[in-house]
Protein backbone atom coordinates (compact mmCIF):
# COMPACT_ATOMS: atom_id res chain seq x y z
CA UNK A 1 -26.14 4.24 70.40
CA UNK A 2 -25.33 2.94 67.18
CA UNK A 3 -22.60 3.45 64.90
CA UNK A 4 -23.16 3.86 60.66
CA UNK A 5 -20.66 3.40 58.53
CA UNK A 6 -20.60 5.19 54.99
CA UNK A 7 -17.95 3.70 51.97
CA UNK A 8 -15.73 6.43 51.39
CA UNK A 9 -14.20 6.45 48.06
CA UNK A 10 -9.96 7.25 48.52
CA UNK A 11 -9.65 10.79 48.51
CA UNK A 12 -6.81 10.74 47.09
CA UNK A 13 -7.50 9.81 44.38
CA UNK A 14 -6.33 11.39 41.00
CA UNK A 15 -7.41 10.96 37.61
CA UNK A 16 -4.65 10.09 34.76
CA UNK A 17 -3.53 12.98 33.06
CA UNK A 18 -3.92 12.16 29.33
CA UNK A 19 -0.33 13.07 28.76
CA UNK A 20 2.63 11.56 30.89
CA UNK A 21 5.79 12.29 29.11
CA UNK A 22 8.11 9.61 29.78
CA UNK A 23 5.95 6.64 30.04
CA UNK A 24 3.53 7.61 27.24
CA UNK A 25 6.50 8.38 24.51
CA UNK A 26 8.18 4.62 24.98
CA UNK A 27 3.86 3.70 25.21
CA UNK A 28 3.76 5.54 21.78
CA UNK A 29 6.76 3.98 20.71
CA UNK A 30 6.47 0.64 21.10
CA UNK A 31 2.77 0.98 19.48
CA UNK A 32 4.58 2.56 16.41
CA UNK A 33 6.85 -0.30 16.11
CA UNK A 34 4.38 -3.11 16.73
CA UNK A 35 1.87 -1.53 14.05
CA UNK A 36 4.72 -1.12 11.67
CA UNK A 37 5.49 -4.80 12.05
CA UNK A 38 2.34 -6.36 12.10
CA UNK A 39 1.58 -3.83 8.88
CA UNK A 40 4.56 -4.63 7.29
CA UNK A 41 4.10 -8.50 7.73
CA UNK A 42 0.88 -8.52 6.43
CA UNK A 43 1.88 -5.95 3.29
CA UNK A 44 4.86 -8.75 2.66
CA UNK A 45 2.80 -11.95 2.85
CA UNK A 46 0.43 -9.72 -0.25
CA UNK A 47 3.87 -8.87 -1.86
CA UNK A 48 5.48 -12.19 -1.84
CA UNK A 49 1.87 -13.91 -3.53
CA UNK A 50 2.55 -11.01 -6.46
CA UNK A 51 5.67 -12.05 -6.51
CA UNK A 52 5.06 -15.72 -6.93
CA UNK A 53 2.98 -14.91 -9.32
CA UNK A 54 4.91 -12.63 -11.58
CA UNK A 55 3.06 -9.46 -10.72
CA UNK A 56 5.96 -7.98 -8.58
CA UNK A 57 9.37 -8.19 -8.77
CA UNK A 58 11.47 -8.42 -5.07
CA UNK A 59 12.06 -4.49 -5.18
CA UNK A 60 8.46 -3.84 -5.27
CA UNK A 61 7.71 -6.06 -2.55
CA UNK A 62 9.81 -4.69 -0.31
CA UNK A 63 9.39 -0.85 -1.25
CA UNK A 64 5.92 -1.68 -0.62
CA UNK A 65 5.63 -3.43 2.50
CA UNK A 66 8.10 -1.02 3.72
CA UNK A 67 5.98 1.73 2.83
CA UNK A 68 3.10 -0.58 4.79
CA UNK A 69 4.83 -0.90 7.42
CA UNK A 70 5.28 2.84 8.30
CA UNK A 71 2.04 3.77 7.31
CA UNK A 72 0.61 1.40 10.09
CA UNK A 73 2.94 2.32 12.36
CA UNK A 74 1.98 5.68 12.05
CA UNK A 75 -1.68 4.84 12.56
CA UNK A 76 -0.97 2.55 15.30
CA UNK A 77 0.61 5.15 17.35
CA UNK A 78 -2.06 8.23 16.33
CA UNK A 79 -4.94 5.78 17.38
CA UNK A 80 -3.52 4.66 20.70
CA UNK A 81 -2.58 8.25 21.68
CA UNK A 82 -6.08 9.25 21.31
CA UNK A 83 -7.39 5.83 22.54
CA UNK A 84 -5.27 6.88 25.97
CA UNK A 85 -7.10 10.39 26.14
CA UNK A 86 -10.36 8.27 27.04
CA UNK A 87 -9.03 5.52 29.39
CA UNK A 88 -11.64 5.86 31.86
CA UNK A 89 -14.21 4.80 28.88
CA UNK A 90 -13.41 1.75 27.49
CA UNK A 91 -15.70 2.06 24.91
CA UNK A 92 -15.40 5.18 23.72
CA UNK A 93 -11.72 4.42 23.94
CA UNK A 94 -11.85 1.89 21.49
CA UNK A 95 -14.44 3.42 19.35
CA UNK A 96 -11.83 6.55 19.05
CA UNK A 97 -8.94 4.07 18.60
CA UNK A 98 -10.62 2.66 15.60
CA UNK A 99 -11.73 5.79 14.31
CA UNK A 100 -8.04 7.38 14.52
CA UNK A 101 -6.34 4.33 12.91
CA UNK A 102 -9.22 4.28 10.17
CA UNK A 103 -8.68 7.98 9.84
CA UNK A 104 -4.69 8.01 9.42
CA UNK A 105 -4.64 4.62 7.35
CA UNK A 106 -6.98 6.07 4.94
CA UNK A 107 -5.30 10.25 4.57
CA UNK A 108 -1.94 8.28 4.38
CA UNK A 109 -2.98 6.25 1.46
CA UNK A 110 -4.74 8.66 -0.43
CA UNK A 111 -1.62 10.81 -0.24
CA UNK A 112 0.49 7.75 -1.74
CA UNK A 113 -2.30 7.36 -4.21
CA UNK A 114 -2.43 10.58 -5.41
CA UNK A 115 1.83 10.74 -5.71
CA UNK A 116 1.46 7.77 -7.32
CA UNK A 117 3.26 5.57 -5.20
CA UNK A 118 0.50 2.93 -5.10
């Protein structure tokens, strides 16, 4: 008599929960403060060409790439809290990443626009 042996997959297994408190705020966290720098870097390297130029003065530069820098931090941290709710996808992950950050970047600037703080 023969034996037959059937893969099992680990029962118990458990799917991530799309919201662990702890680890996902410092996650969130350190997103917000990596997009804010790499935004803010990239917003000063602009500034400090307008300022070289005489199209800026220092203060505008750094109100600016200040103002950069948060708004891609802000982004950064929306997209990769919704990129986290699809984990399991990758691509759908990082098509809702993109579409987050897009999304954010582009409300948060029209709101500056329309103040006026452009």
């Amino acid at each position: 008599m023969s034996q037959y042996y059937y893969p099992v997959a680990n029962p118990y297994y458990e799917p991530p929960q799309a919201w662990h408190q702890g680890d996902d705020a410092r996650l969130l966290l350190n997103a917000a403060r990596t997009g804010a720098l790499i935004g803010a870097t990239g917003a000063a390297a602009l500034n400090l060409q307008r300022i070289r130029n005489d199209e800026s003065d220092w203060r505008q530069a750094l109100t600016r790439s200040a103002k950069a820098g948060l708004t891609a931090g802000i982004a950064t941290a929306a997209a990769t809290a919704v990129g986290r709710m699809f984990a399991r996808y990758p691509v759908v992950s990082t098509a809702a990443t993109f579409a987050t950050g897009t999304a954010v970047m582009y409300v948060l600037n029209e709101q500056r626009k329309e103040r006026g703080d452009v």
